[in-house]
PDB file of N, CA and C in Angstrom:
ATOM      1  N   UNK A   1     -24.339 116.562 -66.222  1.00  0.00           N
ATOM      2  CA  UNK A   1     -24.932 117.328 -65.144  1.00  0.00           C
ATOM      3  C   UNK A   1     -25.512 118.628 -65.677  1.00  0.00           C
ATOM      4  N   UNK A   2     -25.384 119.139 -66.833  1.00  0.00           N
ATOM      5  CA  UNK A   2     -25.344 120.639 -67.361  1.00  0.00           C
ATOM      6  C   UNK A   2     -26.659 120.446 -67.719  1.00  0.00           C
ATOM      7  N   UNK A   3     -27.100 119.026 -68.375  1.00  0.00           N
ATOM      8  CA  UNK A   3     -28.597 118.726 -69.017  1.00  0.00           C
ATOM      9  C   UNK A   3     -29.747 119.186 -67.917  1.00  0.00           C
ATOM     10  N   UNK A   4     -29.003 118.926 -66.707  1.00  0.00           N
ATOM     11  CA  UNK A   4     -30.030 118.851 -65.170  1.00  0.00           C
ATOM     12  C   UNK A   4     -30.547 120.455 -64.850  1.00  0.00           C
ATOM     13  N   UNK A   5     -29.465 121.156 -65.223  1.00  0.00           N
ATOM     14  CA  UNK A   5     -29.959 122.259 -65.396  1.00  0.00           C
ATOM     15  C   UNK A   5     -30.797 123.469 -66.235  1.00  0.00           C
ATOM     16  N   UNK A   6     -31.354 122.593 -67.291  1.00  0.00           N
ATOM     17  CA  UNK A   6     -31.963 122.967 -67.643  1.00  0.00           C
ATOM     18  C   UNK A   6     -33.564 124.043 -66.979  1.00  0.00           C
ATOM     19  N   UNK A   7     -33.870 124.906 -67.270  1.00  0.00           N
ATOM     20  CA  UNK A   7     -34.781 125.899 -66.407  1.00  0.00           C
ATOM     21  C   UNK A   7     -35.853 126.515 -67.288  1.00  0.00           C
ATOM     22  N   UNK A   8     -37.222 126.412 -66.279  1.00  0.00           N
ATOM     23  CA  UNK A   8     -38.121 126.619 -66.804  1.00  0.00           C
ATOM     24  C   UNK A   8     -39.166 125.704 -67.688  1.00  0.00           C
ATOM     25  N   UNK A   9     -38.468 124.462 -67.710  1.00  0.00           N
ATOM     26  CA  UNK A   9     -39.492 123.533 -68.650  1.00  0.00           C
ATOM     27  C   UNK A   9     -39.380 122.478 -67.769  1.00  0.00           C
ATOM     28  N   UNK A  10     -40.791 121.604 -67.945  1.00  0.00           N
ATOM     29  CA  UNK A  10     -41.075 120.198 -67.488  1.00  0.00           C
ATOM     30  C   UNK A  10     -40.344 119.300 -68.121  1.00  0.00           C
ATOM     31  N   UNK A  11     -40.428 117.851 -67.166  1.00  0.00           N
ATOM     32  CA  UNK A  11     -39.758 116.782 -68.038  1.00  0.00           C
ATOM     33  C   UNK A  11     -40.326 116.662 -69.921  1.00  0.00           C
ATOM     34  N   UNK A  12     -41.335 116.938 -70.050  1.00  0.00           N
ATOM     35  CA  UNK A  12     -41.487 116.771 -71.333  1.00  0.00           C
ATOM     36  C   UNK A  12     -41.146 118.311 -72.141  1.00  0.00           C
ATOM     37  N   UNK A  13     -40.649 118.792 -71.648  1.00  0.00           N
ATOM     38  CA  UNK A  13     -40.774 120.299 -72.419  1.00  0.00           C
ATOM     39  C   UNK A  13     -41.482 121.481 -71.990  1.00  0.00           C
ATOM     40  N   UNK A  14     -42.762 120.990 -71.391  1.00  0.00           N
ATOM     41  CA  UNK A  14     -43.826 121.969 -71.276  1.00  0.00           C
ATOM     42  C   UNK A  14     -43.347 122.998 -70.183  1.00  0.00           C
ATOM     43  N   UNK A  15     -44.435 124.120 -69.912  1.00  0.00           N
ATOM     44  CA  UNK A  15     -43.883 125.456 -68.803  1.00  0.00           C
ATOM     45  C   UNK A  15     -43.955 124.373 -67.628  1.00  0.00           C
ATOM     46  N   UNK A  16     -43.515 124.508 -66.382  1.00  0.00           N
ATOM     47  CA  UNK A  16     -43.515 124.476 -65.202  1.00  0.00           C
ATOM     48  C   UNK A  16     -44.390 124.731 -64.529  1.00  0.00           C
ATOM     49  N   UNK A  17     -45.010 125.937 -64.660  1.00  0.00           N
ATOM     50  CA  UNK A  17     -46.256 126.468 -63.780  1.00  0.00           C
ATOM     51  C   UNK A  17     -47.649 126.603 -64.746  1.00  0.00           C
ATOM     52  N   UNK A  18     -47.368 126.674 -66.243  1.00  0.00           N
ATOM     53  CA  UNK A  18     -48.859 126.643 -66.654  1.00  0.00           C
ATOM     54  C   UNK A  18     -50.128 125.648 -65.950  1.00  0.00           C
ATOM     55  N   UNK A  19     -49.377 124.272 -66.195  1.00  0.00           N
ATOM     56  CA  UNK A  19     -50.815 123.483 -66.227  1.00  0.00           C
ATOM     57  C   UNK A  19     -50.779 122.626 -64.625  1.00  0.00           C
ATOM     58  N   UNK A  20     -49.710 123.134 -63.890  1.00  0.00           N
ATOM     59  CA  UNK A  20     -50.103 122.318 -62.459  1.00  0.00           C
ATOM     60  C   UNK A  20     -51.682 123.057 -61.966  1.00  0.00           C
ATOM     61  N   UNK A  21     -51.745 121.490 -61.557  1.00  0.00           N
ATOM     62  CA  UNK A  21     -53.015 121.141 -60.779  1.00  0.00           C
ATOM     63  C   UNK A  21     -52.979 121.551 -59.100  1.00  0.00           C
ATOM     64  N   UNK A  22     -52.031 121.194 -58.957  1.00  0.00           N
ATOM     65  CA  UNK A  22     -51.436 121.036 -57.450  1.00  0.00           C
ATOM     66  C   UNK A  22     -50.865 122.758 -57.026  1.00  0.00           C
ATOM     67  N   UNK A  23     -51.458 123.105 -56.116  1.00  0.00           N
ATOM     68  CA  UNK A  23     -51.231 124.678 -55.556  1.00  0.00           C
ATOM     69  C   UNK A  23     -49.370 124.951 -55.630  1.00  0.00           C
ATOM     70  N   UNK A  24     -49.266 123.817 -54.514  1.00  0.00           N
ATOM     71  CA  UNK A  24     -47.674 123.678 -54.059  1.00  0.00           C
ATOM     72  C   UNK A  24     -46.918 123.722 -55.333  1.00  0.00           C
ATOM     73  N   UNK A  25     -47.254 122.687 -56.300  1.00  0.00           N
ATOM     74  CA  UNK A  25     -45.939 121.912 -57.452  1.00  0.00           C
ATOM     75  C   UNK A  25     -45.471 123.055 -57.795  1.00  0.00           C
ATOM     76  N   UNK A  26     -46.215 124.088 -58.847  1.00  0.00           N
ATOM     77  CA  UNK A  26     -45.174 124.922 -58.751  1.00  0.00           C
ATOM     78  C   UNK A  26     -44.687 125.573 -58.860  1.00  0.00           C
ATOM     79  N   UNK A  27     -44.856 125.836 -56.755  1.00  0.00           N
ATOM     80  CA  UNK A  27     -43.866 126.590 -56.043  1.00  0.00           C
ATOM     81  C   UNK A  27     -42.451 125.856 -55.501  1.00  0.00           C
ATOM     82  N   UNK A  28     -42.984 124.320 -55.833  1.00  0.00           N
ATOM     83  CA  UNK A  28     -41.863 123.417 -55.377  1.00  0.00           C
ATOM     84  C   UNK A  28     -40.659 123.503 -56.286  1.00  0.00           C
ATOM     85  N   UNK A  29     -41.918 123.694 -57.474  1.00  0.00           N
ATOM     86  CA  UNK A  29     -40.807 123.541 -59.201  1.00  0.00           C
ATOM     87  C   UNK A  29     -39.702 124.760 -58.666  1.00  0.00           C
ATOM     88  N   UNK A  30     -40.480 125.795 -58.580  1.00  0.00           N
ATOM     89  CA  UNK A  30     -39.669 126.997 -58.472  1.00  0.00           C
ATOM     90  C   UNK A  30     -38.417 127.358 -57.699  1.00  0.00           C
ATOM     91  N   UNK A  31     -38.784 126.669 -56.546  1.00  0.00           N
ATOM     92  CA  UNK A  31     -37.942 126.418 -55.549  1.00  0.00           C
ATOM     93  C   UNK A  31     -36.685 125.809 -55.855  1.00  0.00           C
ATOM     94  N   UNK A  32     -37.135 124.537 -56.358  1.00  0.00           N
ATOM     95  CA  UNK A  32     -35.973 123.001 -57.182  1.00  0.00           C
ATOM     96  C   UNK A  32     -35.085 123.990 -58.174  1.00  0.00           C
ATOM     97  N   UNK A  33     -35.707 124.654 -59.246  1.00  0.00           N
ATOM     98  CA  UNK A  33     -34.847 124.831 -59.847  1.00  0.00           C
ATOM     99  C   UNK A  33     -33.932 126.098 -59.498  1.00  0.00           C
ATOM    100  N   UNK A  34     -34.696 126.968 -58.176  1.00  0.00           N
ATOM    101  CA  UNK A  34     -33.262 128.100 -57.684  1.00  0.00           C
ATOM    102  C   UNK A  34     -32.395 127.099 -56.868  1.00  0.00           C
ATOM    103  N   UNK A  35     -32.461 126.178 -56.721  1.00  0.00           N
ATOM    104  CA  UNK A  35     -31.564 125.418 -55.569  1.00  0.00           C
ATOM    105  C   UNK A  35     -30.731 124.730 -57.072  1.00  0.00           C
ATOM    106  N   UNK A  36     -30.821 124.490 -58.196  1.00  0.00           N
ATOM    107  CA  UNK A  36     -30.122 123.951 -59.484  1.00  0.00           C
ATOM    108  C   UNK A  36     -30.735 122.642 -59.484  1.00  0.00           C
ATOM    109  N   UNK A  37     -31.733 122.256 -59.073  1.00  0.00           N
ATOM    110  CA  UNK A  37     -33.042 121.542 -59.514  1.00  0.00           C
ATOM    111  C   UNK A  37     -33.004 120.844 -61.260  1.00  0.00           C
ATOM    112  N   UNK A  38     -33.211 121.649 -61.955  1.00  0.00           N
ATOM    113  CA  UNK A  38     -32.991 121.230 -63.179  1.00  0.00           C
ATOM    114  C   UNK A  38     -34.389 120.374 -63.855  1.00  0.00           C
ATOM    115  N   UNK A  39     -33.738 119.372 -64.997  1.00  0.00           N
ATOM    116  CA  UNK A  39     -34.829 118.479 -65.315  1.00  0.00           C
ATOM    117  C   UNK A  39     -35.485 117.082 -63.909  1.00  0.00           C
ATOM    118  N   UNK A  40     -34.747 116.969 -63.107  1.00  0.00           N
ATOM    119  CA  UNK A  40     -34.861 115.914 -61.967  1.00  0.00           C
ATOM    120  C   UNK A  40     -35.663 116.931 -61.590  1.00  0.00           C
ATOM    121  N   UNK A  41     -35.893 118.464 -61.149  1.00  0.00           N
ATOM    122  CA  UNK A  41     -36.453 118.812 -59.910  1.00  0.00           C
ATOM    123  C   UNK A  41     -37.794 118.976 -60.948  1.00  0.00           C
ATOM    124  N   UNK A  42     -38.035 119.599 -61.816  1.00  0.00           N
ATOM    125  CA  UNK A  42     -39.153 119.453 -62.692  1.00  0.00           C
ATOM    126  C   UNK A  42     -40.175 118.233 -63.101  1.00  0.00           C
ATOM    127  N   UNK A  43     -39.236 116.908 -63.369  1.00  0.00           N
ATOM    128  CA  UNK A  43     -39.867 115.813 -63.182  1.00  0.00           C
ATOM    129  C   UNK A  43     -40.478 115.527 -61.844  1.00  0.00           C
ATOM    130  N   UNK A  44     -39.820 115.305 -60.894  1.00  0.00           N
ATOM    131  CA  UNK A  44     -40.197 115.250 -59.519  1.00  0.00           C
ATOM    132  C   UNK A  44     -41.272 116.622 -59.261  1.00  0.00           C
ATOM    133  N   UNK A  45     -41.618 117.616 -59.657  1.00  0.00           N
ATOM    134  CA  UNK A  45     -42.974 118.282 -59.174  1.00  0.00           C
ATOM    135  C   UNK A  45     -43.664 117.643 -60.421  1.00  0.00           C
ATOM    136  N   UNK A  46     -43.372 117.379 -61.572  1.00  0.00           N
ATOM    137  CA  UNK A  46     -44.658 116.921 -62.667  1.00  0.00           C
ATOM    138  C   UNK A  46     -45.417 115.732 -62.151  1.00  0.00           C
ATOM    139  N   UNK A  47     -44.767 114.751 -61.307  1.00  0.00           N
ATOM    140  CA  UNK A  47     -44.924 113.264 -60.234  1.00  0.00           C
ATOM    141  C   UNK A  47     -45.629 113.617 -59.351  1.00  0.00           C
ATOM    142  N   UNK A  48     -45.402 115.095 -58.440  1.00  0.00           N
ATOM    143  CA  UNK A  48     -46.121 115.073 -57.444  1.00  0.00           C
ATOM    144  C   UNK A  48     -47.523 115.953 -58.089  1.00  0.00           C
ATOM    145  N   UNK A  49     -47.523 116.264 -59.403  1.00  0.00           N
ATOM    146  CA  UNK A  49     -48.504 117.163 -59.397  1.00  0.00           C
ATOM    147  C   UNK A  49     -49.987 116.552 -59.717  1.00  0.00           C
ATOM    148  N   UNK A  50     -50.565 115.731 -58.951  1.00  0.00           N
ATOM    149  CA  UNK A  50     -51.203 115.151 -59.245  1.00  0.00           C
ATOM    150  C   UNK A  50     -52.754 115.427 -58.055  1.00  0.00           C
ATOM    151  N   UNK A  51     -53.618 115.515 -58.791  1.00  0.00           N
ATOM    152  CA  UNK A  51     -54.903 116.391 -58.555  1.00  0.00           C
ATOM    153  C   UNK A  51     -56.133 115.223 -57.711  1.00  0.00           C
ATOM    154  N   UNK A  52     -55.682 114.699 -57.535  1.00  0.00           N
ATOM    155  CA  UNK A  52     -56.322 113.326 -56.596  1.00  0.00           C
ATOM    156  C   UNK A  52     -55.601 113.097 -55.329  1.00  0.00           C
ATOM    157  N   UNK A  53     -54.113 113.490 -54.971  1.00  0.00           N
ATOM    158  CA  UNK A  53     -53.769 113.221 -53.767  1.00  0.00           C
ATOM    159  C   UNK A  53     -54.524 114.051 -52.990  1.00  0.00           C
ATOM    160  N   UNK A  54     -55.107 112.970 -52.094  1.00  0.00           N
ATOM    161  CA  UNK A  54     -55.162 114.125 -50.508  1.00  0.00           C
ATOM    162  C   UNK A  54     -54.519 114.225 -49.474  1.00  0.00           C
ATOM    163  N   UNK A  55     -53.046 113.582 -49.677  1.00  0.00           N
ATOM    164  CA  UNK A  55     -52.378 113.896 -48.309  1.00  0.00           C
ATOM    165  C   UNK A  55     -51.289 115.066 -49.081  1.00  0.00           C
ATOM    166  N   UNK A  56     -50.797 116.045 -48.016  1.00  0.00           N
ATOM    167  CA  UNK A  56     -49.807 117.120 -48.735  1.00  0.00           C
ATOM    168  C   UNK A  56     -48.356 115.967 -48.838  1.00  0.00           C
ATOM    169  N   UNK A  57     -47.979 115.048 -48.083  1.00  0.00           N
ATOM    170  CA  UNK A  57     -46.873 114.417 -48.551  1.00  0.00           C
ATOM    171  C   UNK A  57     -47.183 113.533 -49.378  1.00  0.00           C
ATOM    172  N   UNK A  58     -45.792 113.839 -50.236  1.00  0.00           N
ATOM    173  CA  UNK A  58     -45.017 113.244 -51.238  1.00  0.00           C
ATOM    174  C   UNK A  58     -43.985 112.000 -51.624  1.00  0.00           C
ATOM    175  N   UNK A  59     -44.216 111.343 -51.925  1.00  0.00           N
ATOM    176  CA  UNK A  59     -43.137 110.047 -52.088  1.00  0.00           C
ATOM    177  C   UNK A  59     -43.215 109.343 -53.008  1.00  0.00           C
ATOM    178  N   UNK A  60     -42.657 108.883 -53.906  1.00  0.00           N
ATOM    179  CA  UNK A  60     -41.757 108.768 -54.792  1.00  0.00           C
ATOM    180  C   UNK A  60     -40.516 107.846 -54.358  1.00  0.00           C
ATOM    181  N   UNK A  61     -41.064 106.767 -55.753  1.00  0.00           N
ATOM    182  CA  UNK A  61     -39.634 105.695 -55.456  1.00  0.00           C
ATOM    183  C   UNK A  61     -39.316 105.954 -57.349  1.00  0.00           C
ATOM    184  N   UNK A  62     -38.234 106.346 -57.729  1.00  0.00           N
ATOM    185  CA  UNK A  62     -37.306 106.283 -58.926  1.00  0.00           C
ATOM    186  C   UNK A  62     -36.644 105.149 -59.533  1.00  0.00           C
ATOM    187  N   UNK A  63     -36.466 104.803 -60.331  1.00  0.00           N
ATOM    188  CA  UNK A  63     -35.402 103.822 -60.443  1.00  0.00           C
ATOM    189  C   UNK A  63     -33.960 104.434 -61.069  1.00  0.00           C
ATOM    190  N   UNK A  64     -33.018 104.667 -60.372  1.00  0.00           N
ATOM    191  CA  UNK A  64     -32.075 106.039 -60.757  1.00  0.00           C
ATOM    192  C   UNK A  64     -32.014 105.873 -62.548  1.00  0.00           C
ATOM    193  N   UNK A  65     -31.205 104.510 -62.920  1.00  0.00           N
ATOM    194  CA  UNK A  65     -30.833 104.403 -64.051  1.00  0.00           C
ATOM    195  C   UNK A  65     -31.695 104.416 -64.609  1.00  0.00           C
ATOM    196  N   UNK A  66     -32.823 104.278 -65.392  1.00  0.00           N
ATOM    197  CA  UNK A  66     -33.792 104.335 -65.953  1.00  0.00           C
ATOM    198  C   UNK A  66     -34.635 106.183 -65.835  1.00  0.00           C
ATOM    199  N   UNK A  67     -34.229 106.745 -64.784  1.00  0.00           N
ATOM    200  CA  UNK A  67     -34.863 108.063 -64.915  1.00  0.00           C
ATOM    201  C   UNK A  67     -33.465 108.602 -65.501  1.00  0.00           C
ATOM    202  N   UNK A  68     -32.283 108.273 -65.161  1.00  0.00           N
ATOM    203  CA  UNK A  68     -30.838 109.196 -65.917  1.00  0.00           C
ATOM    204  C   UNK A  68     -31.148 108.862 -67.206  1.00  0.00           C
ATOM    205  N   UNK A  69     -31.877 107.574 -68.116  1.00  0.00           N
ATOM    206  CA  UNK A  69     -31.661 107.639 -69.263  1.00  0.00           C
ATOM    207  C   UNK A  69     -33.438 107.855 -69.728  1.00  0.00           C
ATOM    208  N   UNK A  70     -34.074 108.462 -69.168  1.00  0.00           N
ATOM    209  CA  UNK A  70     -35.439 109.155 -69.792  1.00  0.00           C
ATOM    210  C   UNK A  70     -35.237 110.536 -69.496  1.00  0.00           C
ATOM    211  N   UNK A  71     -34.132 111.266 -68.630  1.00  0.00           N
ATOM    212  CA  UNK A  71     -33.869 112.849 -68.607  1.00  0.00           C
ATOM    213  C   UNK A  71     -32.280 112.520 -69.464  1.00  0.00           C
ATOM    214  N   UNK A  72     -31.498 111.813 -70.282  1.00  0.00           N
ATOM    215  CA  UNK A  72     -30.558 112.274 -70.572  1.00  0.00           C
ATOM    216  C   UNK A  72     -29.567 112.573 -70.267  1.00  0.00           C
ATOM    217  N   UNK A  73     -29.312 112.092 -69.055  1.00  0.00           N
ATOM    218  CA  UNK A  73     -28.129 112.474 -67.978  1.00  0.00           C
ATOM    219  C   UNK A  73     -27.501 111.340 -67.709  1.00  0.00           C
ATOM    220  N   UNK A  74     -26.140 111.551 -67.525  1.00  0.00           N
ATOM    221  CA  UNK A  74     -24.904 110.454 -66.355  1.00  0.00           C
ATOM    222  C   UNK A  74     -25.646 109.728 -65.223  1.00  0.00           C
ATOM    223  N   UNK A  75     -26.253 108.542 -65.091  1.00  0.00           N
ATOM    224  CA  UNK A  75     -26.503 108.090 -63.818  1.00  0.00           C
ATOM    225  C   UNK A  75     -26.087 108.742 -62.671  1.00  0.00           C
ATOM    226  N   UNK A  76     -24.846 108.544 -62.434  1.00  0.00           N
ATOM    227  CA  UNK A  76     -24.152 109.788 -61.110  1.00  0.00           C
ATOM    228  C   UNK A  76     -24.801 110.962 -61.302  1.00  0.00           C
ATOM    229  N   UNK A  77     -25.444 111.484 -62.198  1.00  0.00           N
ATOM    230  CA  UNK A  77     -25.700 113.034 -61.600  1.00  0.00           C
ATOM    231  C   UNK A  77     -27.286 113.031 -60.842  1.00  0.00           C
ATOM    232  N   UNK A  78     -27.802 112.160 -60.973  1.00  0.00           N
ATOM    233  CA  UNK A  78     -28.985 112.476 -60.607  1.00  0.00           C
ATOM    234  C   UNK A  78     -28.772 112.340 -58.850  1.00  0.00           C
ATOM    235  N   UNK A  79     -28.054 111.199 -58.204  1.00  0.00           N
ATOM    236  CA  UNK A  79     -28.190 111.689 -56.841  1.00  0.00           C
ATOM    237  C   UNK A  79     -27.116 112.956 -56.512  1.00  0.00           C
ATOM    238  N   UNK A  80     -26.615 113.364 -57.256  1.00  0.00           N
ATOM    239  CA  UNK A  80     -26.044 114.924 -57.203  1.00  0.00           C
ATOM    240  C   UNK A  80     -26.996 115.857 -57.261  1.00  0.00           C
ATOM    241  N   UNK A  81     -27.974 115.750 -57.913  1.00  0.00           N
ATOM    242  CA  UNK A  81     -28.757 116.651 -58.043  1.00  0.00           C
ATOM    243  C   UNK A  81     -29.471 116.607 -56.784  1.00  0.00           C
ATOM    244  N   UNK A  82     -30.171 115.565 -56.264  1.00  0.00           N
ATOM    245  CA  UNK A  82     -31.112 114.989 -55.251  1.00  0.00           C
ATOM    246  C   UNK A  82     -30.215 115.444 -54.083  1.00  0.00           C
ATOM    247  N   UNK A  83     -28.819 115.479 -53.846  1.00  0.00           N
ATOM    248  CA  UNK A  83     -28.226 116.194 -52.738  1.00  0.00           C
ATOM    249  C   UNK A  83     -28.356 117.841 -52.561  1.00  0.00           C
ATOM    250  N   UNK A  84     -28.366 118.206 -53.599  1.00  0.00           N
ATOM    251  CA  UNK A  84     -28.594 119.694 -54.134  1.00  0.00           C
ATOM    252  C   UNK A  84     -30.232 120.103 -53.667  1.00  0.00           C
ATOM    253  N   UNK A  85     -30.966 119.276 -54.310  1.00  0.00           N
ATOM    254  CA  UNK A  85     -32.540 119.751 -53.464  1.00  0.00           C
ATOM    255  C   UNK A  85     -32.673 119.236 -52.116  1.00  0.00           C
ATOM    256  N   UNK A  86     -31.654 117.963 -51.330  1.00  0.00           N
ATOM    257  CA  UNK A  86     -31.912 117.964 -50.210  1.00  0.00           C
ATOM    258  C   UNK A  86     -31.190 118.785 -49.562  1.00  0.00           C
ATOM    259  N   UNK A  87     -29.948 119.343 -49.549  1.00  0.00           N
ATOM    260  CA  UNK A  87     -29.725 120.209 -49.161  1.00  0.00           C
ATOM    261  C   UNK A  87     -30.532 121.955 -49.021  1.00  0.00           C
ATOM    262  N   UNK A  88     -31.156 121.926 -49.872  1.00  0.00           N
ATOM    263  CA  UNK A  88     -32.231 122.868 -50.225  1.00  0.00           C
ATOM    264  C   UNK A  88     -33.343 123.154 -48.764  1.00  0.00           C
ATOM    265  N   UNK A  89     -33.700 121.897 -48.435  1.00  0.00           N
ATOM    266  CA  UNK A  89     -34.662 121.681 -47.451  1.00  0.00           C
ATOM    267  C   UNK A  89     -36.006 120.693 -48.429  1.00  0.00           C
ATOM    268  N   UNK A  90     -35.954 120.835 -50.161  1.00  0.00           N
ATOM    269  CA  UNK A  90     -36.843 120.657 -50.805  1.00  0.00           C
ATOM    270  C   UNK A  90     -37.455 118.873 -50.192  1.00  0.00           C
ATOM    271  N   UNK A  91     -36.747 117.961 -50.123  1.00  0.00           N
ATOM    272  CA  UNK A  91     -36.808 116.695 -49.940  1.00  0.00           C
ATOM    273  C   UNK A  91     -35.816 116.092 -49.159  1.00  0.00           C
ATOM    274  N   UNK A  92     -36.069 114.711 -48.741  1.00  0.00           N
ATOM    275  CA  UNK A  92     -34.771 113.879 -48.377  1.00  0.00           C
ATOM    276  C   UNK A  92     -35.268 112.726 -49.317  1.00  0.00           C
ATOM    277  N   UNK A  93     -34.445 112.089 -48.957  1.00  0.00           N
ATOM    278  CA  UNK A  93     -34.467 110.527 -50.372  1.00  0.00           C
ATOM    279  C   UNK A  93     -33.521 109.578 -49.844  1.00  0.00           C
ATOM    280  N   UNK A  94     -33.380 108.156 -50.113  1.00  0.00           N
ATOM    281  CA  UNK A  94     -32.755 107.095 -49.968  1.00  0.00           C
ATOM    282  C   UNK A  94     -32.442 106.252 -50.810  1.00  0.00           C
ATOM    283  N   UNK A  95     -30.907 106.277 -51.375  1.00  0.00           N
ATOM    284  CA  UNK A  95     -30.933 104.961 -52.171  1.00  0.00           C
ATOM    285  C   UNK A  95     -30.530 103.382 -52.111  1.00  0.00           C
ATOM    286  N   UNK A  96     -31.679 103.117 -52.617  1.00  0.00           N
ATOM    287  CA  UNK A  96     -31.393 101.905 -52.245  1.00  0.00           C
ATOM    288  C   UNK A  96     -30.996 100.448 -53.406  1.00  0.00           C
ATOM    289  N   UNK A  97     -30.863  99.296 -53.287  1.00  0.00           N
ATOM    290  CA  UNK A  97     -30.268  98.647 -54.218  1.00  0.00           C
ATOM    291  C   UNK A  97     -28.957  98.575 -54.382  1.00  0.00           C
ATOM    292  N   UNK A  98     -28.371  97.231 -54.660  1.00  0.00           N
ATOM    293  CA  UNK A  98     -26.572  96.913 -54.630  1.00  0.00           C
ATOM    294  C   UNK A  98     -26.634  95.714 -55.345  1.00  0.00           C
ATOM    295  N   UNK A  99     -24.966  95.698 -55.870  1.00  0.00           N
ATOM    296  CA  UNK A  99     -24.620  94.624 -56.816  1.00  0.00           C
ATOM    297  C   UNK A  99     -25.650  94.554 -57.986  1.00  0.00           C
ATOM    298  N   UNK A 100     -26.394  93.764 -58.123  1.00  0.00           N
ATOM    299  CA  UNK A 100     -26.644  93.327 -59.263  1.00  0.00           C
ATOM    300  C   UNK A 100     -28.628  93.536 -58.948  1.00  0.00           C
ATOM    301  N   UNK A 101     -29.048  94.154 -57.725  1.00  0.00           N
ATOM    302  CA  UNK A 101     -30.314  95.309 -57.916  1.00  0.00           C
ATOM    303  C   UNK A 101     -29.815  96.506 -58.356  1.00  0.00           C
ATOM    304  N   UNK A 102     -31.126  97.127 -59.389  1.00  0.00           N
ATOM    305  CA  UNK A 102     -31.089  98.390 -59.485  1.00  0.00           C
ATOM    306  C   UNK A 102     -30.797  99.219 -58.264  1.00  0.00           C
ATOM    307  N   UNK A 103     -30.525 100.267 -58.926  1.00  0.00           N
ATOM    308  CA  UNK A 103     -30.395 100.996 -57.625  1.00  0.00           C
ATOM    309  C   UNK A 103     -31.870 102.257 -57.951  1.00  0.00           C
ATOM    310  N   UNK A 104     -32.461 102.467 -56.573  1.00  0.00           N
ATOM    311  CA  UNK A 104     -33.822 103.126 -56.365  1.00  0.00           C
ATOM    312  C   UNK A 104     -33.684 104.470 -55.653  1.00  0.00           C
ATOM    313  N   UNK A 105     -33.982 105.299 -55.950  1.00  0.00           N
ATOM    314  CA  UNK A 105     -34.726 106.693 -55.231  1.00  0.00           C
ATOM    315  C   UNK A 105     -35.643 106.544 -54.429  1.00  0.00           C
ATOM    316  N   UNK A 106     -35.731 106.431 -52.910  1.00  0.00           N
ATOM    317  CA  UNK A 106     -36.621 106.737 -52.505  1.00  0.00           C
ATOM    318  C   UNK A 106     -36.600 108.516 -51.803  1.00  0.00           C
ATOM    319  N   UNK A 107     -37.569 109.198 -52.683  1.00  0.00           N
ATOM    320  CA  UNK A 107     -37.820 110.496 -52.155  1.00  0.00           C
ATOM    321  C   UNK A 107     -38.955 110.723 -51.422  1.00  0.00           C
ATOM    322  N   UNK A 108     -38.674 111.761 -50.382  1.00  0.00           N
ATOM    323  CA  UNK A 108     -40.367 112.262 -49.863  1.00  0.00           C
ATOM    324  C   UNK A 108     -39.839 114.159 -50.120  1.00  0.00           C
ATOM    325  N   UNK A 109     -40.958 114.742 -50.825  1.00  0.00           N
ATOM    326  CA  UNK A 109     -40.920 115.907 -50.523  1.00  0.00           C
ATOM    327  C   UNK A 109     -41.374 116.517 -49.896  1.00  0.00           C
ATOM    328  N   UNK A 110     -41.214 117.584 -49.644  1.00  0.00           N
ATOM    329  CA  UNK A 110     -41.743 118.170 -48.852  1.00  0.00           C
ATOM    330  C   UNK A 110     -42.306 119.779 -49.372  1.00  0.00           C
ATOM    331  N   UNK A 111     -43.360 119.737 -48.831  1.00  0.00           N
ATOM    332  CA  UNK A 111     -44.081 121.224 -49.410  1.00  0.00           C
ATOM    333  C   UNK A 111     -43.618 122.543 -49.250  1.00  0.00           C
ATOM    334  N   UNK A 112     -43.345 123.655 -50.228  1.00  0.00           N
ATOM    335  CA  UNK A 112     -42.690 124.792 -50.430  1.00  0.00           C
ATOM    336  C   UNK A 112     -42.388 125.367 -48.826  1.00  0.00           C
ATOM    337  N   UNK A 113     -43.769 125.344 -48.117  1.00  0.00           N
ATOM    338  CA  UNK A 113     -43.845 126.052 -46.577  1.00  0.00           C
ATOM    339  C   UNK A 113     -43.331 125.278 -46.092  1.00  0.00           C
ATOM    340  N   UNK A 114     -42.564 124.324 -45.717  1.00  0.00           N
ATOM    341  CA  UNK A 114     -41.268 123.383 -45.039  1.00  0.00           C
ATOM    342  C   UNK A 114     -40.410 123.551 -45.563  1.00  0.00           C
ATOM    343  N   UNK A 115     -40.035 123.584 -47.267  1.00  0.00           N
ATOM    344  CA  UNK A 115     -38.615 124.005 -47.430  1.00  0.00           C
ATOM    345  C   UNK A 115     -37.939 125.247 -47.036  1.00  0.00           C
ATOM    346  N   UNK A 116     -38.980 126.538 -47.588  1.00  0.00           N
ATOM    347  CA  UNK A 116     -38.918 127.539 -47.199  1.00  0.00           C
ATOM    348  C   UNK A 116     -38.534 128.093 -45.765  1.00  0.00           C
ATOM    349  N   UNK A 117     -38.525 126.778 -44.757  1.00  0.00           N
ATOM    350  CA  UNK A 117     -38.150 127.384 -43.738  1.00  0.00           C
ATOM    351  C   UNK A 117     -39.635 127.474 -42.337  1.00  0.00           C
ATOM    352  N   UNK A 118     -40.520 127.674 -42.926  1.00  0.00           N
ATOM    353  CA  UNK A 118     -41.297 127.749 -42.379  1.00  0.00           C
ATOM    354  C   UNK A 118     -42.574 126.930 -42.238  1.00  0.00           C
TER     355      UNK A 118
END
């Protein structure tokens, strides 16, 4: 879980806010990681930061195990983390999959001016 917290860098390393495209990402990034966001909340704005959407929502389906072992983390921590930004206001999410399916992330985020409250 300690990996998740990592701050200030994208899933690959890079800054957070240099090269988004996207106005929101990040303020979302920023947001994710005061709520303890980490490498999940960084990946998840690098996903949404994409310069062709035209709707402001966000969604995102994960495949948990497969994103815990491309960020480096305990399977279990990532919907720990995902409780941590939904609790935030940042997103809600659903997982889905049992027995012998993967198990899936479905997230929608939501833009800084909805988490924020307003």
């Amino acid at each position: 879980m300690g990996a998740l917290r990592e701050h200030g860098k994208n899933a690959l390393g890079g800054s957070v806010h240099g090269g988004m495209r996207n106005g929101w990402a990040g303020q979302w990034a920023a947001q994710a990681r005061a709520a303890g966001g980490g490498l999940l909340g960084n990946l998840l704005a690098d996903l949404a930061d994409d310069g062709r959407r035209t709707s402001r929502a966000v969604q995102l389906r994960l495949p948990v195990e497969a994103a815990a072992a491309a960020l480096r983390v305990p399977p279990e921590a990532l919907p720990q983390t995902l409780e941590r930004l939904a609790d935030a206001g940042l997103l809600t999410y659903r997982l889905t999959g049992a027995g012998a399916e993967p198990v899936h992330a479905a997230i929608t985020l939501h833009t800084p001016t909805v988490a924020a409250g307003g």
